[in-house]
Protein backbone atom coordinates (compact mmCIF):
# COMPACT_ATOMS: atom_id res chain seq x y z
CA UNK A 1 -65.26 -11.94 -45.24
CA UNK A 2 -65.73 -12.81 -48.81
CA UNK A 3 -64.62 -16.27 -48.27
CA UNK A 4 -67.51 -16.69 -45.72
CA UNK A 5 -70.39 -19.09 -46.92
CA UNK A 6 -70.01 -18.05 -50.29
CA UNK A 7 -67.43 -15.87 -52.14
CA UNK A 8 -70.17 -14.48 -54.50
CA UNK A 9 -72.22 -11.09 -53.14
CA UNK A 10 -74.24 -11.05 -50.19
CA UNK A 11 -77.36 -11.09 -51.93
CA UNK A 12 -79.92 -14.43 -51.04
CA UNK A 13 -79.95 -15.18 -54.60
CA UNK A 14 -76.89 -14.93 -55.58
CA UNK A 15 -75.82 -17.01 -52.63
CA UNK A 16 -78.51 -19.58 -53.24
CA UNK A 17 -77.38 -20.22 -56.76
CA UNK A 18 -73.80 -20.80 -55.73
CA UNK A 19 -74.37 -23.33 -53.86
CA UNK A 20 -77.68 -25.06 -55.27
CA UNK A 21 -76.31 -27.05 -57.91
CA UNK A 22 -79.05 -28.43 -60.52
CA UNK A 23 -78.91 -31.44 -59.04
CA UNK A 24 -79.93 -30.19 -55.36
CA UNK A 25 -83.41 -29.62 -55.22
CA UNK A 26 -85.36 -28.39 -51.62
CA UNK A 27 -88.23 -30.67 -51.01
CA UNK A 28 -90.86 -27.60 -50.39
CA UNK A 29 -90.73 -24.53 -51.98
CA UNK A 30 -90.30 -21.64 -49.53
CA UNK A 31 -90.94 -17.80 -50.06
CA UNK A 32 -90.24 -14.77 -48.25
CA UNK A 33 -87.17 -13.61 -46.86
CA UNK A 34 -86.63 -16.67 -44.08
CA UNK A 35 -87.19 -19.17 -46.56
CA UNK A 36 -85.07 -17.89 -49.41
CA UNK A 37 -82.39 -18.09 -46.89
CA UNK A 38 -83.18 -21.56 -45.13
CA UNK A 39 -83.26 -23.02 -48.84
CA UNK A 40 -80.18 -22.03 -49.78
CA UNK A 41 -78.56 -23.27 -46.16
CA UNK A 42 -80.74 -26.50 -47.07
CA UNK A 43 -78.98 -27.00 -50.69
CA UNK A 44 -75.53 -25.89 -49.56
CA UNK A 45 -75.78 -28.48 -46.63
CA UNK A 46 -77.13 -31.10 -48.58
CA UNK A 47 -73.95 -30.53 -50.92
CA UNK A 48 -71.71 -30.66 -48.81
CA UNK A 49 -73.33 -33.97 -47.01
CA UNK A 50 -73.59 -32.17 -43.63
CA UNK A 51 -77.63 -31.93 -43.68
CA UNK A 52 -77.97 -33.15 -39.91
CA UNK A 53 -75.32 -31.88 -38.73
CA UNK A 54 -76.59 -28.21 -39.06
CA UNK A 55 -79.80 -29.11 -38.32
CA UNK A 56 -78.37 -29.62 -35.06
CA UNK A 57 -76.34 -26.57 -35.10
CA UNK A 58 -79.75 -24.70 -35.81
CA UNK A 59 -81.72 -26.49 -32.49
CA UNK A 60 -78.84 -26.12 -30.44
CA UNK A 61 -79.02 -22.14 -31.30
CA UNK A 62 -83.09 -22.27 -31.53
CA UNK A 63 -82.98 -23.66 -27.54
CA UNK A 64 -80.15 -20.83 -26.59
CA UNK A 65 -82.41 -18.32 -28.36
CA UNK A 66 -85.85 -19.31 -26.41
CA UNK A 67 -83.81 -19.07 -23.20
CA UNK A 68 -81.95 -15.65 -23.30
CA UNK A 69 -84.71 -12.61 -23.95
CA UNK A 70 -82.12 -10.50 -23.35
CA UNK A 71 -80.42 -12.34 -26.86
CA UNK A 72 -83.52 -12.28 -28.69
CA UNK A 73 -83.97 -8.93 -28.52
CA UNK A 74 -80.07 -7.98 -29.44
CA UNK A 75 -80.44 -10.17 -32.76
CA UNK A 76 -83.87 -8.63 -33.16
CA UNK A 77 -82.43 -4.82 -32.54
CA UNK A 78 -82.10 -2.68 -35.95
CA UNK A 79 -79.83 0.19 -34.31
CA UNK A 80 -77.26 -2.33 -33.46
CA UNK A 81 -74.73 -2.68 -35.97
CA UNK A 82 -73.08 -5.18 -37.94
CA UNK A 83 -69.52 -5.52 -36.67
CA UNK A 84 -71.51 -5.70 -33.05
CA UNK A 85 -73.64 -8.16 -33.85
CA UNK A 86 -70.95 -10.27 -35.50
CA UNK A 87 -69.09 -9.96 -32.19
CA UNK A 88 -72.52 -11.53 -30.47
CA UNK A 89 -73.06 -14.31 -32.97
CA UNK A 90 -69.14 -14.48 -32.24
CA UNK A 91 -70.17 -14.95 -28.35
CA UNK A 92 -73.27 -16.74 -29.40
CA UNK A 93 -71.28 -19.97 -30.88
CA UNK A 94 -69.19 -20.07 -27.81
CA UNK A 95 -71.72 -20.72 -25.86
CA UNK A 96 -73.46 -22.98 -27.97
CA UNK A 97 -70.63 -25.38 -28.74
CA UNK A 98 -68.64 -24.99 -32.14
CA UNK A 99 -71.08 -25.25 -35.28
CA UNK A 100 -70.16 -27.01 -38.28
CA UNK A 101 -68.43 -24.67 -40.28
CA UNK A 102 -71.64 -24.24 -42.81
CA UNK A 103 -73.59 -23.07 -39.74
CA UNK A 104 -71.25 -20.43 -38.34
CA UNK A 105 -70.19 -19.06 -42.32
CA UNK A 106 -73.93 -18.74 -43.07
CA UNK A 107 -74.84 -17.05 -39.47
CA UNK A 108 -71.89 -14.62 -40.11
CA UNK A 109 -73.44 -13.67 -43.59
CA UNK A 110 -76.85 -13.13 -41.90
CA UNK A 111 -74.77 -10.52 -39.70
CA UNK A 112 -73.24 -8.76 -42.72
CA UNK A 113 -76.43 -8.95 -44.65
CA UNK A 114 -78.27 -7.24 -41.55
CA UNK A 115 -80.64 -10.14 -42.06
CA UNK A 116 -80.10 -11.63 -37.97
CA UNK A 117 -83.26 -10.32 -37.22
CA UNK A 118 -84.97 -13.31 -38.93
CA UNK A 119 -82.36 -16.22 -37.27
CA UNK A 120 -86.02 -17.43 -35.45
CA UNK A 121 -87.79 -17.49 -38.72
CA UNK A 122 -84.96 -18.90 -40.39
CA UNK A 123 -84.25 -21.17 -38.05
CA UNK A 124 -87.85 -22.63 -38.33
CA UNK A 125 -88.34 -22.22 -42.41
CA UNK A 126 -85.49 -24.79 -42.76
CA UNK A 127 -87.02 -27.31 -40.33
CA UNK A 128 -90.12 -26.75 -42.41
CA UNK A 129 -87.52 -28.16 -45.12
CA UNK A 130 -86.03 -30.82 -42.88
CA UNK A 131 -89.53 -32.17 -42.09
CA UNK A 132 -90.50 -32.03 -45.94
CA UNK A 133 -86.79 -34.20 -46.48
CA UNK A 134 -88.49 -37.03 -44.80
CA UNK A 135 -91.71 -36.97 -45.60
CA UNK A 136 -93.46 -35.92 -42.13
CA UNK A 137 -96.12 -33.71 -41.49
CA UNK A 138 -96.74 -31.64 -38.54
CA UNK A 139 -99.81 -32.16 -36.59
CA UNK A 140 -100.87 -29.77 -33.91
CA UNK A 141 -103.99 -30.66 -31.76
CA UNK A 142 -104.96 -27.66 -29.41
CA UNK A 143 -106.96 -28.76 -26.43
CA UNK A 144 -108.29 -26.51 -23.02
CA UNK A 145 -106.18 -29.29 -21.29
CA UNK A 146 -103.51 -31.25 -21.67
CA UNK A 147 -104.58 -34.75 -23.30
CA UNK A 148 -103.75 -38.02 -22.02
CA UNK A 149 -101.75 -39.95 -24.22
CA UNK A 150 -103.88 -42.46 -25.33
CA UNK A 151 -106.50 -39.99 -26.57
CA UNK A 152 -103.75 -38.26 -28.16
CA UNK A 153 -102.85 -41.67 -29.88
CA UNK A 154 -106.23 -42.59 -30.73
CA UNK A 155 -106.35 -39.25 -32.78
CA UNK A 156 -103.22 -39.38 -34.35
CA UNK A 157 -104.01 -43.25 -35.11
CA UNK A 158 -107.35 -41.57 -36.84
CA UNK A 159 -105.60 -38.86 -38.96
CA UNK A 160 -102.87 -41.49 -39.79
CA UNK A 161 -105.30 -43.50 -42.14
CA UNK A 162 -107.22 -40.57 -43.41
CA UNK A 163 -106.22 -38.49 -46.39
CA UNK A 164 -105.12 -36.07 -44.81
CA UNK A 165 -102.17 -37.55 -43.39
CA UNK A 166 -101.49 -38.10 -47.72
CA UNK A 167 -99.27 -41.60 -46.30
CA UNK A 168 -96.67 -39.28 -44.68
CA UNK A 169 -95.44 -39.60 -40.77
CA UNK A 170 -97.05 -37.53 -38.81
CA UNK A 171 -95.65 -35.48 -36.06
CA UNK A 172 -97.91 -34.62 -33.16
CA UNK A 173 -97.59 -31.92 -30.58
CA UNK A 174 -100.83 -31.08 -28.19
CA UNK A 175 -101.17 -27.31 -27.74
CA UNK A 176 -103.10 -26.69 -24.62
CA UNK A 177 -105.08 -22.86 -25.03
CA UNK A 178 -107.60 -22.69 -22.22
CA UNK A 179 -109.80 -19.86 -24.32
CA UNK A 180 -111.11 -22.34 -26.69
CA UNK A 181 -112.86 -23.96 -23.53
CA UNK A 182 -113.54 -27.09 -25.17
CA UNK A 183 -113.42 -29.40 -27.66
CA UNK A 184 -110.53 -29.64 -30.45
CA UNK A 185 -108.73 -27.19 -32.86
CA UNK A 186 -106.65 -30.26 -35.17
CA UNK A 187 -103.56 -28.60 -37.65
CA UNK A 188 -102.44 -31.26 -40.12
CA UNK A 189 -100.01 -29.55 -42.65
CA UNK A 190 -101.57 -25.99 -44.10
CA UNK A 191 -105.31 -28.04 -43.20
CA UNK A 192 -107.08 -27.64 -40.36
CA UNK A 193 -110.41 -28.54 -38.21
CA UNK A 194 -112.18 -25.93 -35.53
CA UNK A 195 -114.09 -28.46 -33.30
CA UNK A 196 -113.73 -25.95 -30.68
CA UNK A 197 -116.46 -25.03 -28.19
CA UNK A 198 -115.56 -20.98 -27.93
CA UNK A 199 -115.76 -21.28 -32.24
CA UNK A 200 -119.48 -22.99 -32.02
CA UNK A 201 -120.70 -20.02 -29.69
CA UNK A 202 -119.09 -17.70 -31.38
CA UNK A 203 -120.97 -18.84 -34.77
CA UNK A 204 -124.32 -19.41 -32.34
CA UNK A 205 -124.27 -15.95 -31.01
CA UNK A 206 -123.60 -14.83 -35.13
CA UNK A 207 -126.60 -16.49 -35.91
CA UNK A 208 -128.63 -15.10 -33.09
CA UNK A 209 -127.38 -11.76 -33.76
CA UNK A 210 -128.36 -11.87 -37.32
CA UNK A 211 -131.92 -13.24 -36.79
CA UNK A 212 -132.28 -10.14 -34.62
């Protein structure tokens, strides 16, 4: 097992420094558990030139994930233990096609770190990265119905020139959340705008409340 990923320990930081080289840098700096551990897949595939390549691995496994509840929960299961789940991530690849080698090593030290209970937020801290790597920006609009695409461009068209875009590409995806009954909730980066209808009663009925 030693050879897998890394021969150095199984600790994040020690495997993050053998394979970040000084001149690998992540785009965004990450914390927590997820993103120590999506950084150092980041630098190690960036290394070895395979960057795409296991970003596909990691959709591919992200879509398998979503569909099998009965998977989620195995990877998400502390009592299970580590030889079992390296059988499952075993049984997991099949399925999914075989990985670059990167993918499968670092998904094999996940299982012998007992860390496979954070593959989802793993899996999503390192497209965090991937997005950062080409200078896009998510933007989430949350509507009480789906919008038609040419409001949708209009508003991405708006937040495209503005600021808050900062001249990077933005990448739109329209949340529909029939509770906010109205109105807009926009997400641009760690920014956002409550144009919401349930938010403007909510601070109405504040204000009435306090004036009682």
């Amino acid at each position: 097992m030693a050879s897998r990923f890394t021969r150095l320990t199984t600790a994040v930081p020690k495997l993050a420094r053998g394979y970040a080289a000084p001149s690998v840098k992540a785009p965004v700096t990450l914390y927590g558990i997820d993103g120590r551990y999506a950084t150092a897949l980041y630098t190690a595939a960036v290394r070895q030139n395979v960057l795409e390549t296991v970003e596909k691995d990691l959709k591919s496994l992200s879509q398998l994930v979503e569909k099998d509840a009965s998977l989620q929960a195995f990877l998400e299961n502390p009592t299970v233990n580590r030889a079992e789940k390296m059988e499952g991530i075993s049984a997991l690849f099949k399925k999914a096609g075989k990985p670059n080698q990167l993918t499968q090593n670092f998904f094999e030290t996940l299982a012998e770190n007992g860390r496979l209970n954070q593959t989802s937020k793993v899996i999503l801290s390192f497209s965090e990265l991937m997005s950062a790597h080409r200078n896009e920006l998510p933007l989430v609009v949350t509507s009480a119905k789906a919008l038609d695409k040419t409001t949708l461009n209009k508003i991405v068209d708006s937040l495209q020139k503005s600021t808050l875009a900062d001249g990077k590409k933005l990448l739109v995806s329209n949340k529909v959340k029939p509770d906010i009954l109205g109105g807009l909730m926009v997400e641009i980066g760690d920014k956002s705008i409550d144009l919401t209808v349930s938010t403007k009663l909510a601070k109405l009925n504040k204000l009435i409340t306090d004036s009682i």
